[in-house]
Structures are given as C-alpha cells and as structure tokens.
Protein backbone atom coordinates (compact mmCIF):
# COMPACT_ATOMS: atom_id res chain seq x y z
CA UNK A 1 52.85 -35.34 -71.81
CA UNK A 2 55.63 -34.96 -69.18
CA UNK A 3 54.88 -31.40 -68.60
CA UNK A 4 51.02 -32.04 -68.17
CA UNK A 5 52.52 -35.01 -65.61
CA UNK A 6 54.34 -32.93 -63.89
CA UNK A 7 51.92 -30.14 -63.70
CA UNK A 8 49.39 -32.44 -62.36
CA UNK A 9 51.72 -33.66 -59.71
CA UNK A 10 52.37 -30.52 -58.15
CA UNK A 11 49.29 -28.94 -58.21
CA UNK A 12 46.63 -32.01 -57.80
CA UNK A 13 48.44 -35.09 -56.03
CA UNK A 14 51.49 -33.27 -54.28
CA UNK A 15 49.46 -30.93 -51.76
CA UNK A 16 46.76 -33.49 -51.68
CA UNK A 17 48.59 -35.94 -49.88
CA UNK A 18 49.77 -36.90 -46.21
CA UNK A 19 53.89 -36.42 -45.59
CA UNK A 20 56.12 -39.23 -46.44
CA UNK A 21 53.50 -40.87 -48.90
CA UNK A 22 54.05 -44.08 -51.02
CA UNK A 23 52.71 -43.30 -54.87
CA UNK A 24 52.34 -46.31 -56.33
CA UNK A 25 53.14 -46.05 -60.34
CA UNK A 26 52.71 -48.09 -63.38
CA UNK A 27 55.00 -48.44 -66.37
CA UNK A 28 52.94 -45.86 -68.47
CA UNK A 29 55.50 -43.96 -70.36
CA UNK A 30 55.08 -40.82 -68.84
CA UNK A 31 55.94 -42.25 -65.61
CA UNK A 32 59.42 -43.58 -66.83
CA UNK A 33 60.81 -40.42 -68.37
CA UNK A 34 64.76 -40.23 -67.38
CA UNK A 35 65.29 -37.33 -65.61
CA UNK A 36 68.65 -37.25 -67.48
CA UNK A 37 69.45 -38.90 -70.49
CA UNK A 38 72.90 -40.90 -70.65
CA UNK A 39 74.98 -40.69 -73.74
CA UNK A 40 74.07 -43.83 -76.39
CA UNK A 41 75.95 -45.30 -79.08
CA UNK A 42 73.64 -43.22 -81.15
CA UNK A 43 74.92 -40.07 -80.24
CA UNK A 44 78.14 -38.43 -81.09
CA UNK A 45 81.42 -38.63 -79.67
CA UNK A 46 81.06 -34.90 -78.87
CA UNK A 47 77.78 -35.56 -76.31
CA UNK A 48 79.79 -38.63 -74.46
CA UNK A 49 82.89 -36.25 -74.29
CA UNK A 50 80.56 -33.40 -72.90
CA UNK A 51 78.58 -35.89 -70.06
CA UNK A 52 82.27 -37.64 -68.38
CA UNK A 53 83.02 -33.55 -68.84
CA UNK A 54 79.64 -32.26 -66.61
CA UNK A 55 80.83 -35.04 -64.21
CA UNK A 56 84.53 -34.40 -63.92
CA UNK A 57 85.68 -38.18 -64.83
CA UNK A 58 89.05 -38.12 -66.39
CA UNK A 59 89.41 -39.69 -69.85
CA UNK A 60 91.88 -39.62 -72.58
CA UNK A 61 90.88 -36.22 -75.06
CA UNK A 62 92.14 -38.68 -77.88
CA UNK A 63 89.60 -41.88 -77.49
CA UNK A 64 86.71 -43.25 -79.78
CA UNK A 65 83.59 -42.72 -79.07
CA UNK A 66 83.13 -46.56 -78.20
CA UNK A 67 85.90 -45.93 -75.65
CA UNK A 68 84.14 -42.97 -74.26
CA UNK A 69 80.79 -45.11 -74.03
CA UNK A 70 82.47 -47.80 -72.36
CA UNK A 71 84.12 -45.28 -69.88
CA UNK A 72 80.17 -43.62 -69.65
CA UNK A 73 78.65 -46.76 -69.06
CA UNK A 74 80.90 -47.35 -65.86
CA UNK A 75 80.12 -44.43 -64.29
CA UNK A 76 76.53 -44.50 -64.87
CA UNK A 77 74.38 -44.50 -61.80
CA UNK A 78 71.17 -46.12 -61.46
CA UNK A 79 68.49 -44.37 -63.63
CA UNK A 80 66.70 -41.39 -62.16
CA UNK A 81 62.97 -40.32 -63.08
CA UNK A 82 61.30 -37.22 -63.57
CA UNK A 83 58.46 -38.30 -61.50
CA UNK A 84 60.39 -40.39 -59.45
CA UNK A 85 62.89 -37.12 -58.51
CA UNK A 86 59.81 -34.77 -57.72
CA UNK A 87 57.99 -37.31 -55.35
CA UNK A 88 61.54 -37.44 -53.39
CA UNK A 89 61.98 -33.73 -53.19
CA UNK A 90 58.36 -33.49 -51.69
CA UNK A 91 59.53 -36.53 -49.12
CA UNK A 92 57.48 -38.95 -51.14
CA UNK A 93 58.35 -42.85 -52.07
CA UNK A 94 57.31 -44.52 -55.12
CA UNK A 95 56.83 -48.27 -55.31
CA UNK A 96 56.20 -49.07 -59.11
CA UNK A 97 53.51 -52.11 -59.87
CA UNK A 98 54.81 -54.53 -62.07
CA UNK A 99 54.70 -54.81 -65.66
CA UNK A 100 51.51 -56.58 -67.74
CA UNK A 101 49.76 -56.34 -64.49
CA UNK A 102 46.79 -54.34 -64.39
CA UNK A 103 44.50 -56.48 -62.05
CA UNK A 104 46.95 -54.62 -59.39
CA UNK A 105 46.44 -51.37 -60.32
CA UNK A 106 43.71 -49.67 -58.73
CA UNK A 107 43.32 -46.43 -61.40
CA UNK A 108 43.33 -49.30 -63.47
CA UNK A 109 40.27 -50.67 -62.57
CA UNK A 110 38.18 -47.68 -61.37
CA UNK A 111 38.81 -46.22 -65.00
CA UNK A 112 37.48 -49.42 -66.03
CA UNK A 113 34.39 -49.12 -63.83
CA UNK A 114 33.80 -45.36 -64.90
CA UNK A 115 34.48 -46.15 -68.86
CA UNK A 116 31.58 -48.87 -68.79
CA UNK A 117 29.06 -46.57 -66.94
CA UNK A 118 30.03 -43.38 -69.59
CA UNK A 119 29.26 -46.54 -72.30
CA UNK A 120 25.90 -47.06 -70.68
CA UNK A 121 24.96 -44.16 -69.91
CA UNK A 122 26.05 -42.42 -73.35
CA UNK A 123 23.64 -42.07 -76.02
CA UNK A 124 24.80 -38.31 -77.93
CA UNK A 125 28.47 -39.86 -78.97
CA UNK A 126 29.75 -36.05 -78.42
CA UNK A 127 32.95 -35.43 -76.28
CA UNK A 128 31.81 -33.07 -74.51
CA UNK A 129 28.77 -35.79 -73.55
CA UNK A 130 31.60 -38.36 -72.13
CA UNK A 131 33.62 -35.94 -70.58
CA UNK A 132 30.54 -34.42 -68.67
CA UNK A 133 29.73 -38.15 -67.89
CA UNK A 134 33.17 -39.05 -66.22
CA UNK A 135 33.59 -36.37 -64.28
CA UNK A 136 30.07 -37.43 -62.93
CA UNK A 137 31.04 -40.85 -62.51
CA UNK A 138 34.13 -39.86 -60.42
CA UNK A 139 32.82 -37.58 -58.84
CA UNK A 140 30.36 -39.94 -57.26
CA UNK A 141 32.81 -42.99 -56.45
CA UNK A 142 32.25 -43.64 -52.91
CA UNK A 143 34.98 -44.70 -50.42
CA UNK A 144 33.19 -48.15 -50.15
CA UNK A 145 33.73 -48.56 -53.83
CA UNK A 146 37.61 -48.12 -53.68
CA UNK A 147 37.37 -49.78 -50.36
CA UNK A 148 36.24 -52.66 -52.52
CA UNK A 149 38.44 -52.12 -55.25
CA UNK A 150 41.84 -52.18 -52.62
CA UNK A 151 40.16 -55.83 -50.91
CA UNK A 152 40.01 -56.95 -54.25
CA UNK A 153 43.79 -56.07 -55.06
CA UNK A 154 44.25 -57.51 -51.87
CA UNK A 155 42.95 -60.57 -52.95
CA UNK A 156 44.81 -61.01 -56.36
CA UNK A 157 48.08 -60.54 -54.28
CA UNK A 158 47.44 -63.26 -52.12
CA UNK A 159 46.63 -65.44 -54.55
C-alpha cells in the first residue's frame, strides 16, 4: 500500500498543489509508515548493534541486547514518516487530524457523499458498475459542495 501511497503522491497530489502547502492527514495506516524502523526488543542483539553502528554512538561490543535497547532508545529521535519525509522534501507541511475523528476530515465525508449516491444509483452490483459510478460522482463534485463540506468542518471545530 505504501508504494501505491507514495506513487500517488508524487504523481497526483505533489505537482497538483501550490508551494509550501499544508496536507492535512489522518491516522490511516498508510499514512503512519516509519520511514525508518528503530530496533525493538523483538529483534536481535545483532540489528540494535548494527543501528548505534549506522549512527556512530559508542557502546560497549560486550553488552546485552537490553543494554543496547536502552542505549537505542536514548538516542532515538522523534519518529519520521514516509509520507511525512516526501511532503518536506517537496516544501510541504503536514498537520495530522486527530484520532476517532472523522466529522473533521473532509475525504472523509465527500467519500461518504459519493458512496451513498454509487448505492442509489447502483442497480447491476458489478465492480466495474461502481467504479464507473464514482468516478462520475467525483468527477461532478462542485466547488460549492466542498465549499460546504469545509463550513461544515468549520462548524464542528467551533463547537
């Protein structure tokens, strides 16, 4: 999924967008893959050893591998996403919505709109049939609709 993510970033939002945008993300999964994956008490010694190694922190050759995860966990930094790392290198900021939220999320609530006109509107029950329907519902979203949809964010906020 992170691949298709990615793909979709650079070739659909990315150019698509002004300079210094602010992408606002859920917590879907594919938006909160690490761009680099710290050593866990699940690993082995070996992998801690081989991450205070790639950063050139000292440690003893000799120590456990819970004194090695100790020393890792100290020198971690704070927790860098794929997505998150590819916005910034296109000059773009992320603020993430929060969790269990969705009445903030305006995808959220388009998709929403467009899955109960496909419902309506769908009488075959063939994929092809929804898909077809989808992309016609998107494609006819007006500006007055999302307009709508951003007051309406607007308005949960406030309250």
């Amino acid at each position: 999924m992170t691949i298709f993510v990615i793909t979709w970033l650079e070739n659909k939002l990315i150019p698509n967008v002004p300079q210094n945008s602010i992408v606002v993300l859920d917590n879907d999964s594919y938006h909160n893959v690490l761009n680099e994956k710290s050593p866990t008490m699940l690993g082995r010694r070996a992998d801690n050893a081989y991450w205070l190694n790639s950063r050139n922190i000292q440690f003893d050759h000799g120590s456990t591998k819970i004194e090695l995860l100790a020393l890792t966990g100290s020198n971690k930094t704070t927790k860098i996403y794929t997505v998150v790392k590819l916005l910034a290198h296109y000059g773009h900021s992320v603020l993430r919505l929060p969790p269990y939220h969705p009445e903030l999320n305006l995808i959220e609530i388009v998709w929403a709109t467009v899955k109960n006109w496909v419902g309506s509107k769908n009488v075959m029950y063939k994929l092809e049939d929804v898909w077809k329907l989808a992309e016609e519902k998107f494609f006819y979203i007006t500006v007055h609709e999302w307009e709508a949809v951003c007051r309406h964010v607007e308005d949960v906020k406030e309250t």
